[in-house]
C-alpha atoms as a PDB file:
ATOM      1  CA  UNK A   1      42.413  42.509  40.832  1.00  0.00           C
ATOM      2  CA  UNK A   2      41.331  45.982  39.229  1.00  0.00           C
ATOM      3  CA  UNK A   3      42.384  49.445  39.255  1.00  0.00           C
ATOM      4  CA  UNK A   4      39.744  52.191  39.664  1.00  0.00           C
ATOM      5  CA  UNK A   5      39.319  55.766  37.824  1.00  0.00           C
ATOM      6  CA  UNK A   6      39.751  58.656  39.869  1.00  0.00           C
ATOM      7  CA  UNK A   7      37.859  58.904  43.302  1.00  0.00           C
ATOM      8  CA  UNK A   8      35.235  61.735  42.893  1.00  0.00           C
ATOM      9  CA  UNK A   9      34.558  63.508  46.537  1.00  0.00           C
ATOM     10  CA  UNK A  10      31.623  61.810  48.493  1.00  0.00           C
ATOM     11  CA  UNK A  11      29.966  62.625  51.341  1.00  0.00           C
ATOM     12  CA  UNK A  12      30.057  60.650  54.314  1.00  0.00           C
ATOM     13  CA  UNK A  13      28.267  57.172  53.989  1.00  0.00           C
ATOM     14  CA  UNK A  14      24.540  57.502  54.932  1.00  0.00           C
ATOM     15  CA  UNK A  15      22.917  54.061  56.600  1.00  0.00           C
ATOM     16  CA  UNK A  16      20.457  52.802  53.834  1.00  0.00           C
ATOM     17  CA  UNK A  17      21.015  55.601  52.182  1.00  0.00           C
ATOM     18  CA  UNK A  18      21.565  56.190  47.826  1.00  0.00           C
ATOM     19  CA  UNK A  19      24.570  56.389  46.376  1.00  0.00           C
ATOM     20  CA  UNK A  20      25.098  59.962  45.441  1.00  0.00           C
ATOM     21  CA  UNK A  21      27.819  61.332  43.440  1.00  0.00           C
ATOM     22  CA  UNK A  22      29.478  64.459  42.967  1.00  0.00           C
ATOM     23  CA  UNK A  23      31.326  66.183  40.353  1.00  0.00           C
ATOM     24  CA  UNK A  24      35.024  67.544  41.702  1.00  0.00           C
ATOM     25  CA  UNK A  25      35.333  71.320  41.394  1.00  0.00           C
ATOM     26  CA  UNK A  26      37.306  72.188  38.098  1.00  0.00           C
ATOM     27  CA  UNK A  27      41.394  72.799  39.310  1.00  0.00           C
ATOM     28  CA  UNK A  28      42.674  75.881  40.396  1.00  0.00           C
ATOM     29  CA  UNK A  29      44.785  77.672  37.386  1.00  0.00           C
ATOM     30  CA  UNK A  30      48.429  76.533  37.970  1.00  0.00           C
ATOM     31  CA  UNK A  31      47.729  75.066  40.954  1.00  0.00           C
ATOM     32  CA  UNK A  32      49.004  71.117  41.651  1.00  0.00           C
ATOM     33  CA  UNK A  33      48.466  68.433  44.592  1.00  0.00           C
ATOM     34  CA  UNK A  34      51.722  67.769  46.205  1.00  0.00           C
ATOM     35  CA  UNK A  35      52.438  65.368  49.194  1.00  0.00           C
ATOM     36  CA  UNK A  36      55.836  64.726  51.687  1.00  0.00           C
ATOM     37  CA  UNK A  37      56.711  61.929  52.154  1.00  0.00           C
ATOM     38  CA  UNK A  38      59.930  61.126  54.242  1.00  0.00           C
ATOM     39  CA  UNK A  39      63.190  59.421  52.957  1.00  0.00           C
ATOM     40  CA  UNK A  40      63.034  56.966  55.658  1.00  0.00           C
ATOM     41  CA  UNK A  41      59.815  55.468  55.088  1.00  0.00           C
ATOM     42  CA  UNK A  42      61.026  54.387  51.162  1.00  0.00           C
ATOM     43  CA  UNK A  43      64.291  52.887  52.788  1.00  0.00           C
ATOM     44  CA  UNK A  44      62.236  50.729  55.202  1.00  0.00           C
ATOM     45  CA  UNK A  45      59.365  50.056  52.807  1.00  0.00           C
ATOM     46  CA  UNK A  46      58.684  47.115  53.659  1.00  0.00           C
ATOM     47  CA  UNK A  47      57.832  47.323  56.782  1.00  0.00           C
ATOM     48  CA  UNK A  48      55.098  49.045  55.426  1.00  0.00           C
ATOM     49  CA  UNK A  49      51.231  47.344  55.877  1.00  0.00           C
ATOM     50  CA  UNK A  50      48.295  47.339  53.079  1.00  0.00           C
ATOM     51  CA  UNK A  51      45.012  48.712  54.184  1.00  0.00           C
ATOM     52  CA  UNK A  52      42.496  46.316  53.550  1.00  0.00           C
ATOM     53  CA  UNK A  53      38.754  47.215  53.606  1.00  0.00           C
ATOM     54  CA  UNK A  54      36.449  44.169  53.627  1.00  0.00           C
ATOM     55  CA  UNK A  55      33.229  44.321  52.006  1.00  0.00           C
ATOM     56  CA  UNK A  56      31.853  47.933  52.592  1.00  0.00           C
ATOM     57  CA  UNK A  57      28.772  47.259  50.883  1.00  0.00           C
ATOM     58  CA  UNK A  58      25.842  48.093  50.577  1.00  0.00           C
ATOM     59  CA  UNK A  59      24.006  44.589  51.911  1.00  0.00           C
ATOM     60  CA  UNK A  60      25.106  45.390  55.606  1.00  0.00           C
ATOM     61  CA  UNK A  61      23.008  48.791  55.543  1.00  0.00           C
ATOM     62  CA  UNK A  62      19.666  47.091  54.009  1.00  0.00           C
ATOM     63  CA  UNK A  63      16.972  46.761  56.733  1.00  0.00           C
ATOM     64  CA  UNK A  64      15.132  44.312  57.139  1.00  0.00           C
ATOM     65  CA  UNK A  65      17.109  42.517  55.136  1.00  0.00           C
ATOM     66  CA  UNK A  66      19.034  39.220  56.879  1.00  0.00           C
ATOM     67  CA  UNK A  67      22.383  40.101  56.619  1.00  0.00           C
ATOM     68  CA  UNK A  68      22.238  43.668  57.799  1.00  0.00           C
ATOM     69  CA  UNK A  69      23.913  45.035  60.236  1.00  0.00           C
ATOM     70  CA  UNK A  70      22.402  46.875  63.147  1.00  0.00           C
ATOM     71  CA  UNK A  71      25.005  48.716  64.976  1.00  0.00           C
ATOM     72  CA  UNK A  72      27.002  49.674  62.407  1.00  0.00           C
ATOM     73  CA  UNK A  73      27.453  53.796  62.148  1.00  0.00           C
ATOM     74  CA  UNK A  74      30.504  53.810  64.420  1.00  0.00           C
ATOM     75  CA  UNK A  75      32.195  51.432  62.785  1.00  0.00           C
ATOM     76  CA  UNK A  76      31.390  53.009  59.433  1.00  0.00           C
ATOM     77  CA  UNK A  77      32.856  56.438  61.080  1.00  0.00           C
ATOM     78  CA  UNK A  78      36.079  54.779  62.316  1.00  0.00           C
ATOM     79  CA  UNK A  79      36.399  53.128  58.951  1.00  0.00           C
ATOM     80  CA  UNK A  80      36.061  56.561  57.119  1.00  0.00           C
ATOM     81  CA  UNK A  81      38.668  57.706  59.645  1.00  0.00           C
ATOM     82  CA  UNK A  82      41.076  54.799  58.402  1.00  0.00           C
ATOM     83  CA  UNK A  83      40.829  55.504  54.930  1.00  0.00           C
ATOM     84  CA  UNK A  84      41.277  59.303  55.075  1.00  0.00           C
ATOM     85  CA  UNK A  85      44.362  58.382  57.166  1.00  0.00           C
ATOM     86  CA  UNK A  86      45.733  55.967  54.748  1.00  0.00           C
ATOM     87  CA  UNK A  87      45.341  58.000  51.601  1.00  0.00           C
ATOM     88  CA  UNK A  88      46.447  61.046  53.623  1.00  0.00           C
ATOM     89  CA  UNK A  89      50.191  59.490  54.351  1.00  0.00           C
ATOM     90  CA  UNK A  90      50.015  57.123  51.563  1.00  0.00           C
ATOM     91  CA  UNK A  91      49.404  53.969  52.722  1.00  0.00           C
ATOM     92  CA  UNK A  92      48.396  51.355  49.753  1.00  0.00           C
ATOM     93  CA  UNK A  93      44.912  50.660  50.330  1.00  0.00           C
ATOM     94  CA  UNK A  94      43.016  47.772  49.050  1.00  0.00           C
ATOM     95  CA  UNK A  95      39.327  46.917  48.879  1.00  0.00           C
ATOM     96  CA  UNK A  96      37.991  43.439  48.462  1.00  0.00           C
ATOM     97  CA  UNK A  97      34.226  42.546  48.350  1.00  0.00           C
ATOM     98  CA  UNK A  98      31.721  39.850  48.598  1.00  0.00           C
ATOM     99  CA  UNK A  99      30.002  37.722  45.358  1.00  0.00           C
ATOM    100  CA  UNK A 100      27.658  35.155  45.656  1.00  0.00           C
ATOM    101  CA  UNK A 101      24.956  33.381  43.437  1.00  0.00           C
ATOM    102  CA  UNK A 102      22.206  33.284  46.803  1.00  0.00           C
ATOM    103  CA  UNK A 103      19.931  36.271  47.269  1.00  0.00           C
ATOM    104  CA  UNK A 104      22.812  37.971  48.962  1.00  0.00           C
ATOM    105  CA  UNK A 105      25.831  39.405  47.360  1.00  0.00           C
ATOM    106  CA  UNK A 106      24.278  38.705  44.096  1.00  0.00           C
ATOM    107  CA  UNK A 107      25.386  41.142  41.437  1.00  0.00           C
ATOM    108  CA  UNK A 108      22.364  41.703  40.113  1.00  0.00           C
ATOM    109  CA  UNK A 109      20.639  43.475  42.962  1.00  0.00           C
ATOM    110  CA  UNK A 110      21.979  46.693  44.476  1.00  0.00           C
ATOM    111  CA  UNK A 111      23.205  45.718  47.914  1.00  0.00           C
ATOM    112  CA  UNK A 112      26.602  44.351  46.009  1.00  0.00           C
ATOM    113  CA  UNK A 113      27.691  48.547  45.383  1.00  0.00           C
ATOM    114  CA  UNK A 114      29.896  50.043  47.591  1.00  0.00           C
ATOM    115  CA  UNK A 115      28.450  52.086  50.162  1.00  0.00           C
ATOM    116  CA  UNK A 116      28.294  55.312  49.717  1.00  0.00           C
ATOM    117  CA  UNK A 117      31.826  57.431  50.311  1.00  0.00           C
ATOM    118  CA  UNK A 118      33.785  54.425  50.236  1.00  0.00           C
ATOM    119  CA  UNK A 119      34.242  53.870  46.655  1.00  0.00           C
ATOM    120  CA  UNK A 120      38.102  52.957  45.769  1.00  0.00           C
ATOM    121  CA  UNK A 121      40.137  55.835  43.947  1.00  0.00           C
ATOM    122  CA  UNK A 122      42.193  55.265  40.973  1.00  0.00           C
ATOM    123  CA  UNK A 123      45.587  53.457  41.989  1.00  0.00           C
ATOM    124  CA  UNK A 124      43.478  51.825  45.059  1.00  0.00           C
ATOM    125  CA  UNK A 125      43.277  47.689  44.629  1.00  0.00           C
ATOM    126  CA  UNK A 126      40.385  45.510  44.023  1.00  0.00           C
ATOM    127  CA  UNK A 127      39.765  41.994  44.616  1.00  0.00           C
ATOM    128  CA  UNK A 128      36.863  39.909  44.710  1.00  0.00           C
ATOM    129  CA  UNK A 129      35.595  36.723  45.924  1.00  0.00           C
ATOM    130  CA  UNK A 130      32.414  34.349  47.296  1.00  0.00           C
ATOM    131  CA  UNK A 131      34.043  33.308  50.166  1.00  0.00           C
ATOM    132  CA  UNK A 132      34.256  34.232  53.812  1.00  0.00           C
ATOM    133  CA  UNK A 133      38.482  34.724  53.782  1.00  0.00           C
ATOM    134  CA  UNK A 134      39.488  37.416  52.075  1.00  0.00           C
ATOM    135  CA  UNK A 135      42.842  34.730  51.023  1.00  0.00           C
ATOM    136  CA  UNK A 136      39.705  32.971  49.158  1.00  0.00           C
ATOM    137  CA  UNK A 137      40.509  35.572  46.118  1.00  0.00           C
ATOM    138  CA  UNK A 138      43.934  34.371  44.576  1.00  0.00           C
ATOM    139  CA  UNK A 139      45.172  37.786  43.335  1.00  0.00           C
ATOM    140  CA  UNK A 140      44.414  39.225  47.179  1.00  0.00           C
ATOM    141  CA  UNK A 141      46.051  35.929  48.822  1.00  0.00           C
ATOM    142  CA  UNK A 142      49.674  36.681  45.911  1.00  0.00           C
ATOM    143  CA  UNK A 143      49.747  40.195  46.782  1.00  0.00           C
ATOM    144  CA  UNK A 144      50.092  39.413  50.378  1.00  0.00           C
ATOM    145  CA  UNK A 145      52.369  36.654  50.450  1.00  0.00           C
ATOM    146  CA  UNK A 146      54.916  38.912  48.501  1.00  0.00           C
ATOM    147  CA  UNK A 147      54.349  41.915  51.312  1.00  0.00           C
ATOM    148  CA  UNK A 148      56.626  41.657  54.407  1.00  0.00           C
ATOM    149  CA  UNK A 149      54.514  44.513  55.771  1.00  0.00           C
ATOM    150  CA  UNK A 150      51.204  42.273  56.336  1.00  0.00           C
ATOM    151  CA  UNK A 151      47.616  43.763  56.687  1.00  0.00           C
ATOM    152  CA  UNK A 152      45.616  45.970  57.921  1.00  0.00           C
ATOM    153  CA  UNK A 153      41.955  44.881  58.264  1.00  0.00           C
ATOM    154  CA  UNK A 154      38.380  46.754  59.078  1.00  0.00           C
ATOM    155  CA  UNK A 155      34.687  46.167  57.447  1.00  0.00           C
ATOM    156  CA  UNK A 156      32.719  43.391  58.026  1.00  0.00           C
ATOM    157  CA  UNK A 157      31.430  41.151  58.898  1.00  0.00           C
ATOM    158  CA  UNK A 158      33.353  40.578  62.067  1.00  0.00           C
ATOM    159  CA  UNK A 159      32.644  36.868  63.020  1.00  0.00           C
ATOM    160  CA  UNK A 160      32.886  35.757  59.497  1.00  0.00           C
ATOM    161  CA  UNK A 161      35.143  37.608  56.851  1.00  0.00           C
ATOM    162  CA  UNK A 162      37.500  39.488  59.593  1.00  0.00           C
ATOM    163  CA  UNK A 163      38.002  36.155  61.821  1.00  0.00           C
ATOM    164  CA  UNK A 164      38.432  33.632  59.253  1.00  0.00           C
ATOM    165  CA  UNK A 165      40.874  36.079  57.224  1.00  0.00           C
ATOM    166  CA  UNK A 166      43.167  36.258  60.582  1.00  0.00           C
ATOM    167  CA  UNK A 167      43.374  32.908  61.060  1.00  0.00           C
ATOM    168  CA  UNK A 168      43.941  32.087  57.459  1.00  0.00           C
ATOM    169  CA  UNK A 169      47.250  34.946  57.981  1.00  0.00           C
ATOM    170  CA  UNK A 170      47.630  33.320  60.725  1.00  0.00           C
ATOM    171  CA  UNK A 171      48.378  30.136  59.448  1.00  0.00           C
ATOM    172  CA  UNK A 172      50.614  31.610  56.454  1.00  0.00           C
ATOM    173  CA  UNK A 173      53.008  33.338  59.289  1.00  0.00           C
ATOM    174  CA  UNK A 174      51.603  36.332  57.548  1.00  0.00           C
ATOM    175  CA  UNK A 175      51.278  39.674  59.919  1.00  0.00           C
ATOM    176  CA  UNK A 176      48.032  40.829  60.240  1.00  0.00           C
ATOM    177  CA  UNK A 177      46.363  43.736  62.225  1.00  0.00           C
ATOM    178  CA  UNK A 178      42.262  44.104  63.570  1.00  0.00           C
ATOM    179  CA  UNK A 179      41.160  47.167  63.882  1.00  0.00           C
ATOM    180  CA  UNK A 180      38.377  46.081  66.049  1.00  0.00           C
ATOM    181  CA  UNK A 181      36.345  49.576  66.405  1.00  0.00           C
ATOM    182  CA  UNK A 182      36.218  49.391  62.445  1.00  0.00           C
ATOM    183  CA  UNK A 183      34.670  46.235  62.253  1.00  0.00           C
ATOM    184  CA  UNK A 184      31.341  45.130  63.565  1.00  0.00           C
ATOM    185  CA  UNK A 185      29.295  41.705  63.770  1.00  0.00           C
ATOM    186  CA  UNK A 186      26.316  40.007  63.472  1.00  0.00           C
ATOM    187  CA  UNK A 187      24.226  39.033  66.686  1.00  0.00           C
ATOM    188  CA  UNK A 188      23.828  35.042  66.372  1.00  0.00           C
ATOM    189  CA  UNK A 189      20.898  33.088  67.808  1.00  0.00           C
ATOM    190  CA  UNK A 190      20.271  35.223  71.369  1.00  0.00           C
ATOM    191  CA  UNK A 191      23.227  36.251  71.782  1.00  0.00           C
ATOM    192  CA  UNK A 192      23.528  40.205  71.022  1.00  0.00           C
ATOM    193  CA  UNK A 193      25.701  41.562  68.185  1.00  0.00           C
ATOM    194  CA  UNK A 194      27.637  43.595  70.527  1.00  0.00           C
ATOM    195  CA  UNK A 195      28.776  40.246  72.951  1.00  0.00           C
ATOM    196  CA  UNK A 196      29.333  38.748  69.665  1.00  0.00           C
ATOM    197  CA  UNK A 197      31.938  41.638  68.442  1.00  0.00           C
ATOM    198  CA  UNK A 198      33.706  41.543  71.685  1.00  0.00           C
ATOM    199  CA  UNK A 199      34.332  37.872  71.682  1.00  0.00           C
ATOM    200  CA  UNK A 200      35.587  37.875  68.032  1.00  0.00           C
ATOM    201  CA  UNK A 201      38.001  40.693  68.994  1.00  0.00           C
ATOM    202  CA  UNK A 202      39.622  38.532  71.950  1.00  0.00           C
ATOM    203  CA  UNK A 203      39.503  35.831  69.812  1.00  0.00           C
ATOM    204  CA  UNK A 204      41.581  37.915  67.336  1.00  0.00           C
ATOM    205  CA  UNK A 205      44.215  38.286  69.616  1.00  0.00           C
ATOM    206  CA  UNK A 206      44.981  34.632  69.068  1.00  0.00           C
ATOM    207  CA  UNK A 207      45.853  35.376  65.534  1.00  0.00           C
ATOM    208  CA  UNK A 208      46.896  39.094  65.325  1.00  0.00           C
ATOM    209  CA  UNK A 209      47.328  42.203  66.502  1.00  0.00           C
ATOM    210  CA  UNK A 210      43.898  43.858  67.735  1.00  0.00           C
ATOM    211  CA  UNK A 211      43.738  47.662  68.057  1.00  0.00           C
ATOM    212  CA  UNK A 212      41.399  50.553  68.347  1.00  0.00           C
ATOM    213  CA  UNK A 213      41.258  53.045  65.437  1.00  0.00           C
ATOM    214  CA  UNK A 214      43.215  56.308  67.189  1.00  0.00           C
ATOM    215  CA  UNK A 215      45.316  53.898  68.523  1.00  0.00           C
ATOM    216  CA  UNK A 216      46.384  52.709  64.808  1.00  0.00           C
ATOM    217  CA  UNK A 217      46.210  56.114  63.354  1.00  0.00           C
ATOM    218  CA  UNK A 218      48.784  57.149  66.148  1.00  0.00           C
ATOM    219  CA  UNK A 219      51.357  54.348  65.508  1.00  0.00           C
ATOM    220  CA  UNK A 220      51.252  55.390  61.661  1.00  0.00           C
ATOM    221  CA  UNK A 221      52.068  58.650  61.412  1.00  0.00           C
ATOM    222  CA  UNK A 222      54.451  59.506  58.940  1.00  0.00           C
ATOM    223  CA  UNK A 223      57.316  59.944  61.739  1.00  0.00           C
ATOM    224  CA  UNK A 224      56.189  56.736  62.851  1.00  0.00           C
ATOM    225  CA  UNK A 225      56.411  54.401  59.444  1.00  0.00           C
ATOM    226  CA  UNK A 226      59.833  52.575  58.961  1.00  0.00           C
ATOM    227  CA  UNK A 227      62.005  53.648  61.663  1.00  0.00           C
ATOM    228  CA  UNK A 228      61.668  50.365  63.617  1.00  0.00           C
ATOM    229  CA  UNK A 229      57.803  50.582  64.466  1.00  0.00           C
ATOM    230  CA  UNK A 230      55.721  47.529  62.917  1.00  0.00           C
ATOM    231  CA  UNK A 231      53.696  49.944  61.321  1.00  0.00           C
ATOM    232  CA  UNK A 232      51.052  46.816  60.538  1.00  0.00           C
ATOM    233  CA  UNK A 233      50.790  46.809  64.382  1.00  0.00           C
END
């Protein structure tokens, strides 16, 4: 597991685009960054989910290339609106991402780096692994079983890391939550992408809790967290 430096502001993640960085503006003379957070919500923090983003890299926006993924901008969007919304109310947020020694994955091409906008901020988690289950990375799989509050998962690739990470939750009595709009998958053989994603997100059901993005967002406002509401779903 790492911890990252500070998140430097990013545009919004481009499709096959460069990673571009930008410098944060110098601070304000005497000014400071302050946040509210209510009483209630530390009293009942444990109730309280992580926000787990699955592999938002790079190899699912590079066309032609096998393992990219075709319909993928409004899941991107909906994931950018999940992240703004967790670091808003201050959720703890946790990235995890894909390694593997095949032509995919493989750290020493590009397609491993985040895509753009979605690099993790300082005090954000890490975790990495080369297999499908995000519980395949030991750090990711401790964290979790010591947080009554479960998980909160969006990324990709739907059929593969999203599905077999809910059913390995599943199995460990462990709550978990989809956000299926936030997610996307692969087409496989002739069947479309799209038929593909809606069958994983029934599927889902059988292991989790499956909700649209402003759904989630709505259940986890502030007013919302630790006053009885399973705020992982």
């Amino acid at each position: 597991m790492h911890f990252n430096p500070p998140c430097l502001p990013t545009k919004p993640a481009r499709p096959g685009g460069h990673r571009r960085v930008f410098q944060p503006n110098p601070p304000l003379k005497g000014s400071r960054v302050t946040s509210v957070v209510s009483l209630r919500t530390f009293a009942n923090s444990s109730s309280v989910p992580i926000v787990v983003f699955v592999d938002l890299q790079q190899e699912y926006l590079a066309k032609p290339r096998l393992l990219a993924i075709s319909e993928i901008d409004h899941a991107l969007e909906n994931c950018r609106r999940v992240l703004d919304h967790s670091r808003r109310i201050g959720l703890p947020v946790a990235f995890i991402r894909m390694f593997n020694e095949s032509p995919f994955f493989n750290r020493a091409t590009p397609f491993v780096r985040w895509i753009e906008g979605f690099e993790p901020c300082r005090n954000e988690m890490v975790f990495e692994r080369s297999s499908p289950s995000c519980y395949s990375s030991e750090p990711f799989a401790a964290l979790v079983n010591q947080s009554r509050g479960g998980i909160v998962l969006a990324g990709f690739a739907g059929e593969s890391a999203c599905l077999s990470t809910l059913i390995d939750a599943f199995h460990r009595n462990h709550k978990v939550t989809y956000l299926c709009d936030a997610s996307a998958s692969h087409a496989l053989d002739d069947v479309p992408a799209d038929e593909i994603h809606r069958a994983v997100s029934k599927i889902s059901g059988l292991y989790g809790e499956v909700h649209e993005t402003t759904d989630w967002i709505a259940s986890t406002l502030p007013r919302k967290l630790g006053v009885g509401k399973n705020a992982g779903g």
